[in-house]
C-alpha atoms as a PDB file:
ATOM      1  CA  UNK A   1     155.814  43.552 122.448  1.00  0.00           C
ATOM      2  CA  UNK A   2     153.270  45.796 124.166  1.00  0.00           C
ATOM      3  CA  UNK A   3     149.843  45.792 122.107  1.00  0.00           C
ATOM      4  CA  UNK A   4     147.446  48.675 124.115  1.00  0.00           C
ATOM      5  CA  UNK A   5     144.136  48.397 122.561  1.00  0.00           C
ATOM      6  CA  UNK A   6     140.511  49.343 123.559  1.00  0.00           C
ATOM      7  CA  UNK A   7     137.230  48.244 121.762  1.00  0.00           C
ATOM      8  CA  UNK A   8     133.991  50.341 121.701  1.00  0.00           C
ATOM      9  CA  UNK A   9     130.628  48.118 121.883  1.00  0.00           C
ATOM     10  CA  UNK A  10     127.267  48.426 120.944  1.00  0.00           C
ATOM     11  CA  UNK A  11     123.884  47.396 121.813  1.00  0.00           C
ATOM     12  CA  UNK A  12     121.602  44.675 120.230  1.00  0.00           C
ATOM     13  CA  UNK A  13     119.454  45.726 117.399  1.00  0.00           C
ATOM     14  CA  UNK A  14     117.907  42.403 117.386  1.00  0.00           C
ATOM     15  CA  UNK A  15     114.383  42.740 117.173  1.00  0.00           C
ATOM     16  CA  UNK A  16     113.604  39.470 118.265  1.00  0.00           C
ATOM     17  CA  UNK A  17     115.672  39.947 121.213  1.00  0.00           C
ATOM     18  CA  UNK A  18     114.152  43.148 121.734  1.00  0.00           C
ATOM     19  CA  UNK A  19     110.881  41.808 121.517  1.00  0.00           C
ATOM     20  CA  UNK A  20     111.674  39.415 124.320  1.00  0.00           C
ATOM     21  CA  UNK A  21     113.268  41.417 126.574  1.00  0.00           C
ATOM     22  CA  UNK A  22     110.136  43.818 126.422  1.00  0.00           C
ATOM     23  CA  UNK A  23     108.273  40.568 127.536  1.00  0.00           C
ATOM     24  CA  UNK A  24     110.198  40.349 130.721  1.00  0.00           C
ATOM     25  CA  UNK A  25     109.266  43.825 132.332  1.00  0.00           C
ATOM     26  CA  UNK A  26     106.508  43.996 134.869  1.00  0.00           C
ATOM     27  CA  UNK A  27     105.447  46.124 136.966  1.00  0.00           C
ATOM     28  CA  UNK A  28     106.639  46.312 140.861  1.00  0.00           C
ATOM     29  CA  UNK A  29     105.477  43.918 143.463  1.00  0.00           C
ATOM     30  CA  UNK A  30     103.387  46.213 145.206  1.00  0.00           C
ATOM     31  CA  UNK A  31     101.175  47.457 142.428  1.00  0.00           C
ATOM     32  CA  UNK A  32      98.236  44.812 143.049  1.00  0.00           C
ATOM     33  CA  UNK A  33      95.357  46.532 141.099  1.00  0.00           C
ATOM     34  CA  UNK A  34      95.549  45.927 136.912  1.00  0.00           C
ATOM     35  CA  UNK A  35      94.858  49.686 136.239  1.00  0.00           C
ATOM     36  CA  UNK A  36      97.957  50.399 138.375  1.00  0.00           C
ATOM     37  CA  UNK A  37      99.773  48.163 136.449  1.00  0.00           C
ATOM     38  CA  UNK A  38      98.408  49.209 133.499  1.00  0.00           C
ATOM     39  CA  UNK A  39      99.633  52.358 134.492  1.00  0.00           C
ATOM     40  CA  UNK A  40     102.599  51.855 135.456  1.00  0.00           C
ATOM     41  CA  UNK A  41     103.665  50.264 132.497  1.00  0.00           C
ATOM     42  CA  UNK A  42     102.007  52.840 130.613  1.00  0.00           C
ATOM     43  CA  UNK A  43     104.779  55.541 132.250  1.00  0.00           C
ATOM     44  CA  UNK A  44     107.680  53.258 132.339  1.00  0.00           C
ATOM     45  CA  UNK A  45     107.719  50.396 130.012  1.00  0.00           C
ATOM     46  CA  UNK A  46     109.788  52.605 127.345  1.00  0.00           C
ATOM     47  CA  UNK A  47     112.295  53.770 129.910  1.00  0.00           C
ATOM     48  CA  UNK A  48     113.001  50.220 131.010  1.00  0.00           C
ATOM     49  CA  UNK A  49     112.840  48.305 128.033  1.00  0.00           C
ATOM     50  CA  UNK A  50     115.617  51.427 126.907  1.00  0.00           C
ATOM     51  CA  UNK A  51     117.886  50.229 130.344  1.00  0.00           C
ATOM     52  CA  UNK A  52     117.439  46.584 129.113  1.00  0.00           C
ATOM     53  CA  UNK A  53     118.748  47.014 125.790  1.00  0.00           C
ATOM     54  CA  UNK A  54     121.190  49.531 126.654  1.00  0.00           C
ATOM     55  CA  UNK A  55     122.857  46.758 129.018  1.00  0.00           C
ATOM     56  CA  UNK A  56     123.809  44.290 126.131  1.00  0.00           C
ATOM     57  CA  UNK A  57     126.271  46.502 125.294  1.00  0.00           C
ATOM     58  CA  UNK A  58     128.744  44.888 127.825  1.00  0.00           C
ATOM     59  CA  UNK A  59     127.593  41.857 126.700  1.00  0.00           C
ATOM     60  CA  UNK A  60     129.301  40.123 123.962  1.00  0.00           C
ATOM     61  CA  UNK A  61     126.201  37.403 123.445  1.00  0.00           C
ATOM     62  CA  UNK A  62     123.762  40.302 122.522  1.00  0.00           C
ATOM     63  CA  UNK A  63     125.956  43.206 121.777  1.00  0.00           C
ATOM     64  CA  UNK A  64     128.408  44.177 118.830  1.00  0.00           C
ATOM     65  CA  UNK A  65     131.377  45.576 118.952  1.00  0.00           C
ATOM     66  CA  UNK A  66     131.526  48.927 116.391  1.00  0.00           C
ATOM     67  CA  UNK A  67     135.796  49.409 116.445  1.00  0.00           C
ATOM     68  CA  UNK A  68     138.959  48.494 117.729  1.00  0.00           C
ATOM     69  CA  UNK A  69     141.626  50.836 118.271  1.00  0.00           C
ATOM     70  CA  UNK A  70     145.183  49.895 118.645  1.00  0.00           C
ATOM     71  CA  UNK A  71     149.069  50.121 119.314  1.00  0.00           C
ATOM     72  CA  UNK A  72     152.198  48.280 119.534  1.00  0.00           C
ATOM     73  CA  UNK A  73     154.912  49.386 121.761  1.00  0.00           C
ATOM     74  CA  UNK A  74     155.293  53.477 120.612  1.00  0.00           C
ATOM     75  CA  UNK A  75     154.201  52.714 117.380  1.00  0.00           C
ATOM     76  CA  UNK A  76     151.304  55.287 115.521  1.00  0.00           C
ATOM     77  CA  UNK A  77     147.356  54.216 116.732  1.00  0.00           C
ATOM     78  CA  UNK A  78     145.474  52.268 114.374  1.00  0.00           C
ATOM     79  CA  UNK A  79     142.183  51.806 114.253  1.00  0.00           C
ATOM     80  CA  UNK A  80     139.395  49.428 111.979  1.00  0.00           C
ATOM     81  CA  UNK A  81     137.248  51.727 109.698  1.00  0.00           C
ATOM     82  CA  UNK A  82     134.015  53.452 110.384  1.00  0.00           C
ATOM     83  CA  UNK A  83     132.801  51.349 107.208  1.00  0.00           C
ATOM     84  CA  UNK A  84     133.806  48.194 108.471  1.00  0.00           C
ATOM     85  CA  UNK A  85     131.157  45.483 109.656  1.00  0.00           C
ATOM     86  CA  UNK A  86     131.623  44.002 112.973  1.00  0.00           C
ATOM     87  CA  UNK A  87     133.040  40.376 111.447  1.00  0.00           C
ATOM     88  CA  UNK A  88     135.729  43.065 109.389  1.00  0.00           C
ATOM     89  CA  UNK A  89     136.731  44.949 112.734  1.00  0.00           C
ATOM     90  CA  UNK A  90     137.693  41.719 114.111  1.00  0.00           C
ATOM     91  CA  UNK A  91     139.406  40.268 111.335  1.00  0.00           C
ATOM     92  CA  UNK A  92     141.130  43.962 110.812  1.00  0.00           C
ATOM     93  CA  UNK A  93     142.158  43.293 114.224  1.00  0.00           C
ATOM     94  CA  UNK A  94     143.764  39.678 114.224  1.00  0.00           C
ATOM     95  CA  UNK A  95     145.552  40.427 110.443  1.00  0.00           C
ATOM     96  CA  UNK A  96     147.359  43.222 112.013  1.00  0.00           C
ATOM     97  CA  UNK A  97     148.071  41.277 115.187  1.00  0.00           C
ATOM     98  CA  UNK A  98     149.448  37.997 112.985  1.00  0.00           C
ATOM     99  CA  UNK A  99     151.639  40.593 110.751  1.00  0.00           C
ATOM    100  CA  UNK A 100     153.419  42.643 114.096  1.00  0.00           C
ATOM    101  CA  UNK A 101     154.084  39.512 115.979  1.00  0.00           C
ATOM    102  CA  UNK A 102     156.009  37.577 113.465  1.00  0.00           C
ATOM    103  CA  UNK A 103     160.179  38.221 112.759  1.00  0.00           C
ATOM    104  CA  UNK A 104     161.809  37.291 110.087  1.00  0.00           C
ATOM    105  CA  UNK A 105     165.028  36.079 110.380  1.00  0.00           C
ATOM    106  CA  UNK A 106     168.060  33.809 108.616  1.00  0.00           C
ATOM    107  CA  UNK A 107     166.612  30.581 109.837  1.00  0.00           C
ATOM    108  CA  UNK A 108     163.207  31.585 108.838  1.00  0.00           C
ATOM    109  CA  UNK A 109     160.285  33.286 111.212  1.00  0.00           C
ATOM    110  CA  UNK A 110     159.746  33.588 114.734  1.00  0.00           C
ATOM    111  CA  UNK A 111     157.031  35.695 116.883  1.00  0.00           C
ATOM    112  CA  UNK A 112     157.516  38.046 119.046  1.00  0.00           C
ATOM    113  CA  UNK A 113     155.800  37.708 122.933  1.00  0.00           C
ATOM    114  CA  UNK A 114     152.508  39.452 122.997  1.00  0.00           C
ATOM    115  CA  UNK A 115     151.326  41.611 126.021  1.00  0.00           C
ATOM    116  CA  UNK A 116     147.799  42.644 125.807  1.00  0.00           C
ATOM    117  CA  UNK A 117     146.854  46.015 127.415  1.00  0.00           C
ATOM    118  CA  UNK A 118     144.049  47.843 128.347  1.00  0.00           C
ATOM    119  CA  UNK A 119     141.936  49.365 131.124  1.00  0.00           C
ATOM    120  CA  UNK A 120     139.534  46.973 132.584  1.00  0.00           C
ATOM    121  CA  UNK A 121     141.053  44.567 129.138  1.00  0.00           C
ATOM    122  CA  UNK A 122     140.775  41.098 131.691  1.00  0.00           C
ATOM    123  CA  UNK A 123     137.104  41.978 132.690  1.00  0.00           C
ATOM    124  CA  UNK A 124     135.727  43.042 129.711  1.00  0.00           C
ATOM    125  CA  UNK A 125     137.379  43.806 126.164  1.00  0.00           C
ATOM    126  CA  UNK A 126     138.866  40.414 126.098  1.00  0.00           C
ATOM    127  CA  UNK A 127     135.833  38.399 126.773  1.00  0.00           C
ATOM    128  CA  UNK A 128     133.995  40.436 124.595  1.00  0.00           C
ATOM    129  CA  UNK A 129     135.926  40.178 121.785  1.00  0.00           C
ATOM    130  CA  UNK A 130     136.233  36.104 122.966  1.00  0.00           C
ATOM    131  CA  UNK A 131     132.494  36.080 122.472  1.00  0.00           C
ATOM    132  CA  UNK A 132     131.826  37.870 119.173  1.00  0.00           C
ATOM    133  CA  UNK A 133     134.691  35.690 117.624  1.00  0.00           C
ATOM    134  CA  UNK A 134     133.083  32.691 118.798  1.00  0.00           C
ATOM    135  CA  UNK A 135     129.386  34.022 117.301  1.00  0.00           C
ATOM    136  CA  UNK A 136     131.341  34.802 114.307  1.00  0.00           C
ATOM    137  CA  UNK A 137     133.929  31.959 113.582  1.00  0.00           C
ATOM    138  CA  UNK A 138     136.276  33.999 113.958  1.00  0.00           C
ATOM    139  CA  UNK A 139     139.873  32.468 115.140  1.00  0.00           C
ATOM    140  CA  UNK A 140     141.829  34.983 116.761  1.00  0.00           C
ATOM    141  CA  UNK A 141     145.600  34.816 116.624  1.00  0.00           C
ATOM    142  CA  UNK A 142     147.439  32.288 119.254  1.00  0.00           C
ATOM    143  CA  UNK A 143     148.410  35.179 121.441  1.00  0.00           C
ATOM    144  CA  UNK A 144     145.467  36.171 121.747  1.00  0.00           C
ATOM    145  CA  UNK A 145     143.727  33.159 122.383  1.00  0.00           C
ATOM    146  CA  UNK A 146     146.290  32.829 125.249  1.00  0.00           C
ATOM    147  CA  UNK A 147     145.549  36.383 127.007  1.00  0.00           C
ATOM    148  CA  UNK A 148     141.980  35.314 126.123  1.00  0.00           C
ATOM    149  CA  UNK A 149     141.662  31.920 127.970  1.00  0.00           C
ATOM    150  CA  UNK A 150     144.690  33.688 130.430  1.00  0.00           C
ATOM    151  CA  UNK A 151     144.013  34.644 134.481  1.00  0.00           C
ATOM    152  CA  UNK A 152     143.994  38.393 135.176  1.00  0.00           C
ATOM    153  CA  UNK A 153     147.299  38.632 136.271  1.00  0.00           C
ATOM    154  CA  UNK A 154     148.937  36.332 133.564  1.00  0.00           C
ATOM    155  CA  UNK A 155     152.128  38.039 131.832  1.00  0.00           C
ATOM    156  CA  UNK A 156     150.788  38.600 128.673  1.00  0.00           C
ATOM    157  CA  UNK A 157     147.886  40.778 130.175  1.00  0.00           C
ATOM    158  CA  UNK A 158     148.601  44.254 131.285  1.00  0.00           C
ATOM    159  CA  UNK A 159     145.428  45.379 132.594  1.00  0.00           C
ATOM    160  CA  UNK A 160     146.080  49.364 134.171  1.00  0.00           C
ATOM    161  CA  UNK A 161     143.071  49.006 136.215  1.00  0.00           C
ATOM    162  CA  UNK A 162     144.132  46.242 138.271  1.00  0.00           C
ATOM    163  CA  UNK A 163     147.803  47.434 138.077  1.00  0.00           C
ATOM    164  CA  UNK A 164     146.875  49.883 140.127  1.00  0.00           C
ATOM    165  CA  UNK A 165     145.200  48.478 142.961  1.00  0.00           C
ATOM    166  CA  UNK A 166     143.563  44.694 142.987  1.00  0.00           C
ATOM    167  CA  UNK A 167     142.147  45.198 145.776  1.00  0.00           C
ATOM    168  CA  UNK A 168     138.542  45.935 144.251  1.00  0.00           C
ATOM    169  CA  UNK A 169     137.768  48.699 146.717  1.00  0.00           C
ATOM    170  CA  UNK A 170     140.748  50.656 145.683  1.00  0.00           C
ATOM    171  CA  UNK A 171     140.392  50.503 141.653  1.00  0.00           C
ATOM    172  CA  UNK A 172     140.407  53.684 139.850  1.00  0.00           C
ATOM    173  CA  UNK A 173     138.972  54.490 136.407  1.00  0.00           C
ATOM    174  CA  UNK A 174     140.614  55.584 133.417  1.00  0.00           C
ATOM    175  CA  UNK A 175     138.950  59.055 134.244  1.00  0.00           C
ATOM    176  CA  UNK A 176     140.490  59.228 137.955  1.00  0.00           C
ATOM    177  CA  UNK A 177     143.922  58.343 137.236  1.00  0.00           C
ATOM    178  CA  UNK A 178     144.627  60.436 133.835  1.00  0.00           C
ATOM    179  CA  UNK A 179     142.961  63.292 136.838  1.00  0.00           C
ATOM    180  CA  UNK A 180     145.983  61.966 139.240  1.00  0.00           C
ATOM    181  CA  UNK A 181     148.412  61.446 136.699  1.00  0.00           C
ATOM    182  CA  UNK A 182     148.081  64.946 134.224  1.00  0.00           C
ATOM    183  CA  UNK A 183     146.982  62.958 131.510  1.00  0.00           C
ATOM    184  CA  UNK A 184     144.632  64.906 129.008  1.00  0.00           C
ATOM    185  CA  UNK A 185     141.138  63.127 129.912  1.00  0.00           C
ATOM    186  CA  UNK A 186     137.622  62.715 128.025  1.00  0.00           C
ATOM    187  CA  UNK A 187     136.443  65.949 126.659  1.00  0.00           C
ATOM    188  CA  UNK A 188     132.439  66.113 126.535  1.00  0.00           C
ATOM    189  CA  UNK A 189     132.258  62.229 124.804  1.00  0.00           C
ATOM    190  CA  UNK A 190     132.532  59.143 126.970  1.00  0.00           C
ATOM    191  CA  UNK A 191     131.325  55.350 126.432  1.00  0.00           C
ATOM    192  CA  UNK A 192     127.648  56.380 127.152  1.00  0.00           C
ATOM    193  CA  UNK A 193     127.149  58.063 123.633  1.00  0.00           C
ATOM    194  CA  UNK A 194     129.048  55.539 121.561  1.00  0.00           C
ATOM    195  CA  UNK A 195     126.086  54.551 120.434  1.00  0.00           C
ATOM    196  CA  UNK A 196     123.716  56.865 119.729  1.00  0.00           C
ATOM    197  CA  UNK A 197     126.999  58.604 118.026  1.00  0.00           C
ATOM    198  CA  UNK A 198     127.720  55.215 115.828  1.00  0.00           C
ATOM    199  CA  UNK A 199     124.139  54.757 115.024  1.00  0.00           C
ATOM    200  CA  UNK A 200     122.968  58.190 114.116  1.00  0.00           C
ATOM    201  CA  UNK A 201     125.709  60.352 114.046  1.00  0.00           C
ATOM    202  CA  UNK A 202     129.446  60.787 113.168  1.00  0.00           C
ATOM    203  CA  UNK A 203     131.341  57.211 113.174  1.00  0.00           C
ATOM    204  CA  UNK A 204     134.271  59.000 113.088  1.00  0.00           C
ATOM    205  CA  UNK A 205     133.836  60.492 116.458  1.00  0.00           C
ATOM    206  CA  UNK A 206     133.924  57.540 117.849  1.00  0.00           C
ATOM    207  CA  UNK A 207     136.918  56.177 116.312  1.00  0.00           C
ATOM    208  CA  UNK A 208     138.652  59.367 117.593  1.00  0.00           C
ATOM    209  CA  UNK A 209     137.705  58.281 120.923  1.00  0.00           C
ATOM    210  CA  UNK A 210     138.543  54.939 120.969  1.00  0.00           C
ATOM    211  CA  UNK A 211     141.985  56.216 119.563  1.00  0.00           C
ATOM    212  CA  UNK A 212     142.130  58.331 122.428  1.00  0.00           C
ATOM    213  CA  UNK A 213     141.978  55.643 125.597  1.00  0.00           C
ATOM    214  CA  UNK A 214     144.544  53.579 123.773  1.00  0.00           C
ATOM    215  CA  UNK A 215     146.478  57.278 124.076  1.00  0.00           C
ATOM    216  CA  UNK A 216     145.585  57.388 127.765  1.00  0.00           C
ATOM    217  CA  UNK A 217     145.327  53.421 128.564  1.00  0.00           C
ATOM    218  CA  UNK A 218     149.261  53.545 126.927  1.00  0.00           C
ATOM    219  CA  UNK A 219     150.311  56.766 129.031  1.00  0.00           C
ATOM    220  CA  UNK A 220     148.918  55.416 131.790  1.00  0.00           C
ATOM    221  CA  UNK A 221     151.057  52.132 131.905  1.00  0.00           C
ATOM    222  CA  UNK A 222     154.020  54.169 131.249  1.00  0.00           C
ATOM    223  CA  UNK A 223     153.182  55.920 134.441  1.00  0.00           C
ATOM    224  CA  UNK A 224     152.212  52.884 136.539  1.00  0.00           C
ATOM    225  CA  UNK A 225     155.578  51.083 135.171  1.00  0.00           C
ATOM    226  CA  UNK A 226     157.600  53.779 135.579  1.00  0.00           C
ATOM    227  CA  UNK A 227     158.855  53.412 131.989  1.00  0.00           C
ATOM    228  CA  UNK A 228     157.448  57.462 131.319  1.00  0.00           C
END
């Protein structure tokens, strides 16, 4: 069974984190004089304490993930709901993995080999999601804690990006290959206003777009597999 998912992440909104991240930025080396530092900071202290925070959002200690989007095999996209706290996405998640993989049958139930895949799913989604369970006690399904704990080219991870090329020099994003392939691409939303978007603006938005790179990630393995 072929599960394609993608998760959409967050920044901290911490404040205590925050706060100490804010402690951390300096001015540059080469501004000596205090009123050039005072200065400095003065013009760029916001900007960079903005960068800093922004940045936790690939990191499952300090960010959050906001949904999870998914698919098995051909089956219709899911997703969690825009409502949902972050401990409900995940558990959203895992209930729907535990009811797909198991089989019924006359001697009782079996379950059904799980292949996890996603674009850049070894590198990031799956330690991210690793991470938040962990923060929230979460237990994720066995297969997942296999693909989880699993090396990048285990079989039960399909990850597109390195399907392509693993050579890192020759690895393509989800953007260039749904270019090479035909595949309808991103239109005027991408990963850098998920938050903002979440935060202040229409949750559902994002949902769409996480629903649509499990579209693309899926199409794209199709392609890559030559299964399309």
């Amino acid at each position: 069974m072929l599960l394609t998912f993608d998760i959409e992440t967050l920044h901290t909104n911490d404040a205590a984190v925050i706060a100490d991240m804010e402690k951390t930025i300096s001015a540059p080396g080469q501004y000596k004089k205090q009123e050039s530092i005072d200065e400095w900071l003065k013009e760029n202290k916001a900007s960079a304490l903005k960068e800093l925070v922004g940045k936790t959002s690939f990191d499952g200690l300090m960010g959050r993930i906001a949904c999870i989007s998914w698919a098995f095999d051909d089956n219709d996209i899911q997703s969690t709901r825009a409502t949902d706290t972050e401990d409900e996405v995940i558990a959203a998640f895992y209930d729907a993995i535990d009811d797909a993989a198991q089989f019924k049958h006359p001697h009782g139930s079996s379950k059904f080999e799980v292949i996890f895949c996603g674009h850049n799913v070894a590198g990031f989604d799956l330690p991210f999601l690793k991470h938040r369970s962990i923060i929230h006690k979460i237990k994720p399904p066995q297969e997942l804690q296999k693909a989880m704990n699993a090396k990048p080219w285990d079989g039960c991870i399909a990850d597109t990006m390195l399907m392509w090329s693993s050579d890192s020099q020759k690895r393509a994003s989800m953007d260039k290959l749904c270019e090479a392939f035909g595949i309808k691409g991103k239109e005027g939303f991408d990963g850098s206003m998920v938050n903002e978007e979440w935060v202040n603006g229409d949750r559902s938005k994002v949902i769409e777009y996480c629903k649509d790179d499990v579209r693309r990630t899926r199409e794209i393995y199709k392609r890559i597999t030559f299964s399309a």
